[in-house]
Protein backbone atom coordinates (compact mmCIF):
# COMPACT_ATOMS: atom_id res chain seq x y z
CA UNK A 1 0.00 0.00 0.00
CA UNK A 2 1.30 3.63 -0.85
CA UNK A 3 2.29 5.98 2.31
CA UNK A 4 -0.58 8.24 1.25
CA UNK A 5 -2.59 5.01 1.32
CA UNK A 6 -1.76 3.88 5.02
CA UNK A 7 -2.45 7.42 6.03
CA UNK A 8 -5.98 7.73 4.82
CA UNK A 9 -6.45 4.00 6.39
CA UNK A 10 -5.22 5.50 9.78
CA UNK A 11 -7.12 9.08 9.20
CA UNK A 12 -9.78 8.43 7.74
CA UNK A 13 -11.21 4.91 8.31
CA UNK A 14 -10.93 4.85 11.63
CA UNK A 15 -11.93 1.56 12.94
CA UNK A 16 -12.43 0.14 10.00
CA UNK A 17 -10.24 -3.25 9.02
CA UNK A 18 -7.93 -1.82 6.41
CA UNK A 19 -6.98 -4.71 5.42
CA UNK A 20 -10.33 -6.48 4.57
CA UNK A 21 -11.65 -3.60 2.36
CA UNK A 22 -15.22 -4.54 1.36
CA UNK A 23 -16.95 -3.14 -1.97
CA UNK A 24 -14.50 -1.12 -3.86
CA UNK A 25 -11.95 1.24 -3.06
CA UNK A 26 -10.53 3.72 -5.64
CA UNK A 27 -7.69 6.71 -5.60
CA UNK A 28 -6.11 9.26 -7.36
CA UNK A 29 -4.76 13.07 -7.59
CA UNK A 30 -6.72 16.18 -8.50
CA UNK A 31 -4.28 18.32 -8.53
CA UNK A 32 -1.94 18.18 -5.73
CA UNK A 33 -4.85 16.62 -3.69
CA UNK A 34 -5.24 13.40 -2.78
CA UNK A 35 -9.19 11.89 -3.36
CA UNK A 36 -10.49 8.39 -2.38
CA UNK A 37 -13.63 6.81 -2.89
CA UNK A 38 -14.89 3.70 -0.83
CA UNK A 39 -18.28 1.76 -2.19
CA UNK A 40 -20.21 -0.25 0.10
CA UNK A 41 -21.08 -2.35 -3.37
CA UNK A 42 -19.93 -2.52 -6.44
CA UNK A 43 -22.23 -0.82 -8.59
CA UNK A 44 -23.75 -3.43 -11.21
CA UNK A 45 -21.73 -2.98 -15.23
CA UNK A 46 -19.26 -0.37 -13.83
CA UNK A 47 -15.72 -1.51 -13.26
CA UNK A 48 -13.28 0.50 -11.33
CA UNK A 49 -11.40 1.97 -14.47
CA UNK A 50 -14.88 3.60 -16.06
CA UNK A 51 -15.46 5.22 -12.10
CA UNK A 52 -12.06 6.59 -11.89
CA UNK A 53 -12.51 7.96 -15.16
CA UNK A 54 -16.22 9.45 -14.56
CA UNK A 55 -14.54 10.53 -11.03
CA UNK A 56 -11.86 12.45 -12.72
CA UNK A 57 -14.28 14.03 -15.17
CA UNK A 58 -16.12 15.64 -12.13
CA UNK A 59 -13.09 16.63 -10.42
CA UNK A 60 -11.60 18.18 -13.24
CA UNK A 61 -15.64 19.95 -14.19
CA UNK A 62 -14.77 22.10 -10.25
CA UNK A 63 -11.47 23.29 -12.07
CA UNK A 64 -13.24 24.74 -15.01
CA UNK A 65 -15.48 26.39 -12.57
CA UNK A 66 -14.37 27.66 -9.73
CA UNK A 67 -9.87 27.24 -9.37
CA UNK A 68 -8.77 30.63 -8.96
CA UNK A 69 -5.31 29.61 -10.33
CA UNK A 70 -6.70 28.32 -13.66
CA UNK A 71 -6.87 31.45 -16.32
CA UNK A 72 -9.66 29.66 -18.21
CA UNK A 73 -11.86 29.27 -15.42
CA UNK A 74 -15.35 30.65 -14.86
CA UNK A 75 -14.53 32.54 -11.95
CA UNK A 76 -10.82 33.81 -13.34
CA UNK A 77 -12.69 34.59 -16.23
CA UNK A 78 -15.27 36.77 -14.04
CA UNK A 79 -12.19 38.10 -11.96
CA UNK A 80 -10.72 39.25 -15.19
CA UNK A 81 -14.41 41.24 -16.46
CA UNK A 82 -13.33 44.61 -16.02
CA UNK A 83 -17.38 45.84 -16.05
CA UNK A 84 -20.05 46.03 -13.79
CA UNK A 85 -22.45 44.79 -15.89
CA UNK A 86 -23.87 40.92 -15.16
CA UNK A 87 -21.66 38.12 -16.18
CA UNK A 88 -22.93 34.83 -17.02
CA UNK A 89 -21.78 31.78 -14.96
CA UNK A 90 -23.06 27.94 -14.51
CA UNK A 91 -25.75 27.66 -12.22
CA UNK A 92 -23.46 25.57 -9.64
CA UNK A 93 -20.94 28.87 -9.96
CA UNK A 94 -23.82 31.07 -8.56
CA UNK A 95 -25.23 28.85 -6.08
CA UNK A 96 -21.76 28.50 -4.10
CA UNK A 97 -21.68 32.86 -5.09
CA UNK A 98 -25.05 32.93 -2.94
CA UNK A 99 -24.18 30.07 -0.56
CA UNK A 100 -20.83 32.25 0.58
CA UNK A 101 -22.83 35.71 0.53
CA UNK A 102 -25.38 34.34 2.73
CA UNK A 103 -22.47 32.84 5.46
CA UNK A 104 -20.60 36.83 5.05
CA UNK A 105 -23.75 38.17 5.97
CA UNK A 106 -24.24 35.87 8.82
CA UNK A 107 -20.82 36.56 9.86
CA UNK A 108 -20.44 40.24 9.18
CA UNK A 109 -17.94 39.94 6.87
CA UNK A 110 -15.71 37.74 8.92
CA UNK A 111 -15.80 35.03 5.78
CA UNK A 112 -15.44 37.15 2.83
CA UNK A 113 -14.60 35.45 -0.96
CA UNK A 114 -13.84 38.71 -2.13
CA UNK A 115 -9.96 38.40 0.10
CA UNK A 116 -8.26 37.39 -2.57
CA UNK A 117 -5.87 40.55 -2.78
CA UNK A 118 -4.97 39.91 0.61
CA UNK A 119 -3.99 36.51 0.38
CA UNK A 120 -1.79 36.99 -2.56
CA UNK A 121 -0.15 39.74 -1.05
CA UNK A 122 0.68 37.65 2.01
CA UNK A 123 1.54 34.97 -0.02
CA UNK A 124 -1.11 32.40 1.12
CA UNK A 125 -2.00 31.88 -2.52
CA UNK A 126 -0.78 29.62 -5.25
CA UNK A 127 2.35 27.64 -4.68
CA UNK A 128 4.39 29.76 -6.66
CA UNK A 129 3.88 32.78 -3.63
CA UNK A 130 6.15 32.73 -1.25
CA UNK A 131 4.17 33.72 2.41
CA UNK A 132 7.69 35.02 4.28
CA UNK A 133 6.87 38.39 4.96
CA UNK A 134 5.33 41.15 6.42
CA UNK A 135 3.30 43.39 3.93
CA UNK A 136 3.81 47.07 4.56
CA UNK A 137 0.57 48.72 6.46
CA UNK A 138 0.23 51.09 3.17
CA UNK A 139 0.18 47.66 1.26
CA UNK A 140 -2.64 46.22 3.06
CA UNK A 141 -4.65 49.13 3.08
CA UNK A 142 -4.50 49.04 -0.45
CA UNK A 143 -5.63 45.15 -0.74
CA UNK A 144 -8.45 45.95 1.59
CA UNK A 145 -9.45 48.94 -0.89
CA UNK A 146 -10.25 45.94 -2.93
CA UNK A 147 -11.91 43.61 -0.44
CA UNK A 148 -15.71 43.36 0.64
CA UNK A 149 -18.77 41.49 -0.08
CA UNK A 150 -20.78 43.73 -0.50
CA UNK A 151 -19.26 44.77 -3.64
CA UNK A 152 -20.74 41.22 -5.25
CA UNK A 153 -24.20 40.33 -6.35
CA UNK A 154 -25.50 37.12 -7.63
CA UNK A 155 -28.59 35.57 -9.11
CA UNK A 156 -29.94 32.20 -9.47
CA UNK A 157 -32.16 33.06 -12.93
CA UNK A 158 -30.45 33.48 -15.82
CA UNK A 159 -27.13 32.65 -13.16
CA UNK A 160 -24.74 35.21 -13.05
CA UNK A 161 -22.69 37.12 -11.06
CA UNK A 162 -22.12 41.34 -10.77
CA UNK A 163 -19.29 43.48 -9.60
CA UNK A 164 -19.69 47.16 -8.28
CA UNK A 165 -16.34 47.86 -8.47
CA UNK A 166 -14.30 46.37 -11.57
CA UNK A 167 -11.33 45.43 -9.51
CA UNK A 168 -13.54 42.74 -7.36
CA UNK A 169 -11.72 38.77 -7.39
CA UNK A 170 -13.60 36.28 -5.79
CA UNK A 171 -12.11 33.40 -4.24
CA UNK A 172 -13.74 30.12 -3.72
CA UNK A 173 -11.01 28.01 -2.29
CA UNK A 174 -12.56 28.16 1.03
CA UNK A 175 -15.22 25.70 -0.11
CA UNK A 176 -13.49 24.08 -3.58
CA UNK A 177 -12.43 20.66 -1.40
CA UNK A 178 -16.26 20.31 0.18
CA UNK A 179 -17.75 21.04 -3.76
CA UNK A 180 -15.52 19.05 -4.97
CA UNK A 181 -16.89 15.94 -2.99
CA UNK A 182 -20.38 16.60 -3.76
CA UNK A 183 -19.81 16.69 -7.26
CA UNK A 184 -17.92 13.22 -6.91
CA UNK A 185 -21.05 12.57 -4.63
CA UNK A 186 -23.08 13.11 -7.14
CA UNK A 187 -21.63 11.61 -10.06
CA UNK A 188 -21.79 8.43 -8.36
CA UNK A 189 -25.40 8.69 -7.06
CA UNK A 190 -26.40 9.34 -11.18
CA UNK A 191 -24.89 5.62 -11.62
CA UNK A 192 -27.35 4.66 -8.79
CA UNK A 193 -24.82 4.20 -6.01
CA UNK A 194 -26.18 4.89 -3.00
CA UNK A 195 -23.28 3.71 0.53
CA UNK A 196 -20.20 5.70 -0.10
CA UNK A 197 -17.72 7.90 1.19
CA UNK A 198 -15.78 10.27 -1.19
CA UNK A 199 -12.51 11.71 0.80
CA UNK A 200 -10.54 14.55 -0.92
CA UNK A 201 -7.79 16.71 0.62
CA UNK A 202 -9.28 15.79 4.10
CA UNK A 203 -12.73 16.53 3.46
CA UNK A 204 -15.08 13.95 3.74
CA UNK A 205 -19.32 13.25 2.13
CA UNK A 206 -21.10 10.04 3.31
CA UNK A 207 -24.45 8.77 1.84
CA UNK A 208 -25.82 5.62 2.61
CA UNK A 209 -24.06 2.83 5.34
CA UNK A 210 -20.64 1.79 5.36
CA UNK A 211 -19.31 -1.77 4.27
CA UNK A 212 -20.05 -2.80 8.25
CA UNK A 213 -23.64 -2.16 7.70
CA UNK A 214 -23.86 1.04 9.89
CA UNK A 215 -22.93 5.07 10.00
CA UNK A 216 -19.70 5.70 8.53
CA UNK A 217 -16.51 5.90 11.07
CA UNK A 218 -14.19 9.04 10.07
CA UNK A 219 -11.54 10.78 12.51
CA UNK A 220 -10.62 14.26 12.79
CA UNK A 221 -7.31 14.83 12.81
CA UNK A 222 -4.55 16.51 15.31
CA UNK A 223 -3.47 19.95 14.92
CA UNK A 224 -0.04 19.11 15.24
CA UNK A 225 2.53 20.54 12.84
CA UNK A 226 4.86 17.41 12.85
CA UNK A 227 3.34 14.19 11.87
CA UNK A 228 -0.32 12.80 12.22
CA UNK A 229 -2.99 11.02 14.79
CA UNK A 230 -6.26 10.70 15.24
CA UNK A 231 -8.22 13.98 17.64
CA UNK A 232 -11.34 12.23 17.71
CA UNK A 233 -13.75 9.78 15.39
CA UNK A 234 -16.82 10.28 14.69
CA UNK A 235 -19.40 8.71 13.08
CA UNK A 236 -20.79 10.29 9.39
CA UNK A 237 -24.17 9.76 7.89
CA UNK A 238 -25.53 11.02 4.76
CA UNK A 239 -23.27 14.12 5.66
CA UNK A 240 -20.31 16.44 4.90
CA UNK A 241 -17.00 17.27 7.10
CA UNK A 242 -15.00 19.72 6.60
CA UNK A 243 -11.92 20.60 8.77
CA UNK A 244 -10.24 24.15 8.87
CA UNK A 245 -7.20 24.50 10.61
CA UNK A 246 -3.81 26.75 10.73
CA UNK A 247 -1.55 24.35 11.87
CA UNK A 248 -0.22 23.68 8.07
CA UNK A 249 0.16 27.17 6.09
CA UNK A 250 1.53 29.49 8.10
CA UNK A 251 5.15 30.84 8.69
CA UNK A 252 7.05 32.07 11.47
CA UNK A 253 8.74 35.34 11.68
CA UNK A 254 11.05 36.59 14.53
CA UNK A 255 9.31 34.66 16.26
CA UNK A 256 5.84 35.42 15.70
CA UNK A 257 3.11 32.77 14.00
CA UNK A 258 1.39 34.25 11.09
CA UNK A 259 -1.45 32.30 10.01
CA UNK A 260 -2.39 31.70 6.39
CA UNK A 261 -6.31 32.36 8.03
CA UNK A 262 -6.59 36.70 7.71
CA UNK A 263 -8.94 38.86 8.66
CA UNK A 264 -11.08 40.93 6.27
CA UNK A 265 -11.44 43.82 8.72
CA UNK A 266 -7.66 44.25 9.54
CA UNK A 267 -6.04 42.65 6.25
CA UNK A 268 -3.92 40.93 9.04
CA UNK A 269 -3.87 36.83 9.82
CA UNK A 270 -6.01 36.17 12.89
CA UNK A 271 -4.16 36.08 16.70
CA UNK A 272 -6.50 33.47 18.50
CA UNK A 273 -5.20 30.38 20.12
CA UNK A 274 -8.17 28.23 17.90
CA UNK A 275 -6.41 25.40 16.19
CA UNK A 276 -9.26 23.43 14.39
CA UNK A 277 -12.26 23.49 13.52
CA UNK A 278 -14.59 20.51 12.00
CA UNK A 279 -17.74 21.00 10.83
CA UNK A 280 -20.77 18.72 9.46
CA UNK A 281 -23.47 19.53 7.37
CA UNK A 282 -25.20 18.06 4.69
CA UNK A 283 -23.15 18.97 2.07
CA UNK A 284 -19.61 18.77 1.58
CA UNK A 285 -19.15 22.56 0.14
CA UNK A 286 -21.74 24.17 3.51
CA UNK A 287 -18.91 22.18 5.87
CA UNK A 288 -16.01 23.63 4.25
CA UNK A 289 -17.39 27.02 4.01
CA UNK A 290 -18.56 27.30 7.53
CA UNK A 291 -15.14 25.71 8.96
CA UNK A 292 -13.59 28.56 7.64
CA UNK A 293 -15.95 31.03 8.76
CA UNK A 294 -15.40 29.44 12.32
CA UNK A 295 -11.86 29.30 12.19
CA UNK A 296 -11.43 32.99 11.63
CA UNK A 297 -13.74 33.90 14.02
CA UNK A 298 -11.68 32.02 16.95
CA UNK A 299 -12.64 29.91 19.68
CA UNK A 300 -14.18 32.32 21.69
CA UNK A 301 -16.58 33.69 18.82
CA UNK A 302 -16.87 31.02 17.01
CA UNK A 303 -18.23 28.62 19.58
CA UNK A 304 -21.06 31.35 20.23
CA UNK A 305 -21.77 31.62 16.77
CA UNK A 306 -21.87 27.53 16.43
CA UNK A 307 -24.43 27.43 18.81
CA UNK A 308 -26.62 30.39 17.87
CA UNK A 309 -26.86 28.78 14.44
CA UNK A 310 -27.06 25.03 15.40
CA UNK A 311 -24.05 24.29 13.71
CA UNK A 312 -22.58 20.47 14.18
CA UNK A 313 -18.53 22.01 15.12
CA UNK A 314 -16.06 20.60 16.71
CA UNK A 315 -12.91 23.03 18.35
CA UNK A 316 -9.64 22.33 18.64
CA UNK A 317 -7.34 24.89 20.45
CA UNK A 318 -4.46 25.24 21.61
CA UNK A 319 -3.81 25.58 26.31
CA UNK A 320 -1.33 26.17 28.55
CA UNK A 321 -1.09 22.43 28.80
CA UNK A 322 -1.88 21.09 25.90
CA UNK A 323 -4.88 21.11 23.39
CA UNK A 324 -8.77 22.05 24.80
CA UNK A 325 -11.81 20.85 23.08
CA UNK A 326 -15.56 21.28 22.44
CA UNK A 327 -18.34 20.01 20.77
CA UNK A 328 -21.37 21.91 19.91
CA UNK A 329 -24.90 20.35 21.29
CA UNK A 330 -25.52 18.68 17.34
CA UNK A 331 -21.84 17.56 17.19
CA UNK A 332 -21.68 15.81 20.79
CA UNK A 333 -24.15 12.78 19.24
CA UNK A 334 -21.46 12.32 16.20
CA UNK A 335 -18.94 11.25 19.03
CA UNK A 336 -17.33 7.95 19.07
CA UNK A 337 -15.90 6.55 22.31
């Protein structure tokens, strides 16, 4: 078995005998990401080559609509529209547009897709930027010039999206991972495959029972910055989790931690002591969008925000002594012991 392999038996099927896979099991790379699939049964006149293939279709469908560092993309091609008139975009582009307006509003522009100058200019952005240093204050204020939700509009019919000012990017890495398991999801539900669990760059969508018979088993994972183990398992059904977390992309400068996780209203990464966050929901792309909007709120916010909106979260931060937890009210019942 590959190292990547063993990992996402350790990580992600928790529990489960990794050894004795039942149904099928499939794997591959979108991207740099890692993606695996697990079916509870093989799904009658498909063989494993003609689902990878369908799989990477759909994977490679969320880079033609929403990777900000594709040029040909629908949304770098709406980042590049120098007018405010109405652009046209596929109907999945403006539902994840109206999904992420709704969660700034809810936030007060704590989650914000429009951040994009900021992150480039710290460096938080594509691989080939380099996040080492410490813009100038004149620099930010600049990026932030450029930054605000309120500057986007979208509608549902004909779908499309609308700048007020021409210099507006939007950004929709904060929930790419979680839309990129639903369409996966989804692809495999249109061959009538109903138990599965579809795992890419960490986050996870369940439908159905796994090949035990029961919930799916899935673990959270320690925000350590050396090596890997298990936080806590939980079990997954007919769900989304999504994990947000600062304990991989960040840098340290004399001596300070700057996390890759900023702040719309400063154009500075956040100072909390919040590690993690987890989130379920039903879909993959809500998760991943609302982990991020709880991890740059903090522990202290965010946990009041979890529970004033019924979220199912799960904090991870960081003590004097260690690392302290909690579970929201409609994440405790996910817990396994």
């Amino acid at each position: 078995m590959p190292a990547f392999g063993l990992a996402f038996c350790i990580l992600i099927t928790l529990l489960t005998a990794c050894g004795k896979p039942a149904g099928m099991q499939l794997e591959g790379m979108h991207g740099t990401a890692l993606w695996h699939v697990t079916l509870t049964d093989n799904p009658a006149g498909v063989d494993a080559a003609t689902l990878t293939a369908g799989i990477t279709q759909a994977l490679s469908k969320t880079t033609q609509q929403i990777a900000g560092w594709d040029k040909s993309s629908e949304i770098s091609q709406f980042n590049a529209h120098q007018g405010t008139d109405w652009f046209a975009v596929s109907p999945d582009v403006a539902r994840l547009s109206e999904l992420a307006l709704r969660l700034s509003a809810e936030s007060a522009g704590v989650y914000d897709i429009t951040i994009r100058p900021l992150i480039t200019l710290w460096g938080f952005g594509s691989a080939q930027e380099s996040a080492d240093h410490v813009p100038a204050a004149e620099a930010i204020a600049a990026a932030r010039a450029r930054v605000g939700y309120q500057k986007l509009q979208v509608q549902r019919e004909p779908p499309a999206l609308r700048k007020t000012q021409a210099d507006l990017h939007v950004e929709l890495a904060s929930l790419a991972d979680g839309f990129a398991t639903d369409s996966v999801g989804e692809y495999l539900e249109s061959l009538g495959v109903a138990n599965y669990m579809v795992e890419i760059a960490g986050e996870i969508r369940t439908r159905g029972s796994s090949p035990r018979g029961d919930a799916w088993r899935v673990a959270i994972e320690k925000p350590l910055d050396d090596g890997r183990a298990v936080q806590q398992g939980i079990r997954l059904h007919n769900a989304g989790l999504a994990t947000s977390g600062d304990y991989r992309n960040f840098f340290m400068k004399d001596g300070k931690r700057y996390s890759h996780t900023l702040d719309p209203a400063t154009g500075y990464p956040v100072t909390h002591r919040l590690a993690s966050v987890s989130v379920v929901a039903q879909r993959g792309a809500e998760a991943d969008a609302y982990a991020t909007l709880l991890m740059a709120m903090g522990e202290v916010k965010g946990k009041a925000f979890a529970d004033q909106h019924g979220l199912a979260a799960y904090f991870v931060w960081r003590s004097e002594t260690g690392f302290a937890v909690y579970a929201t009210p409609a994440f405790t019942q996910l817990l396994l012991d």
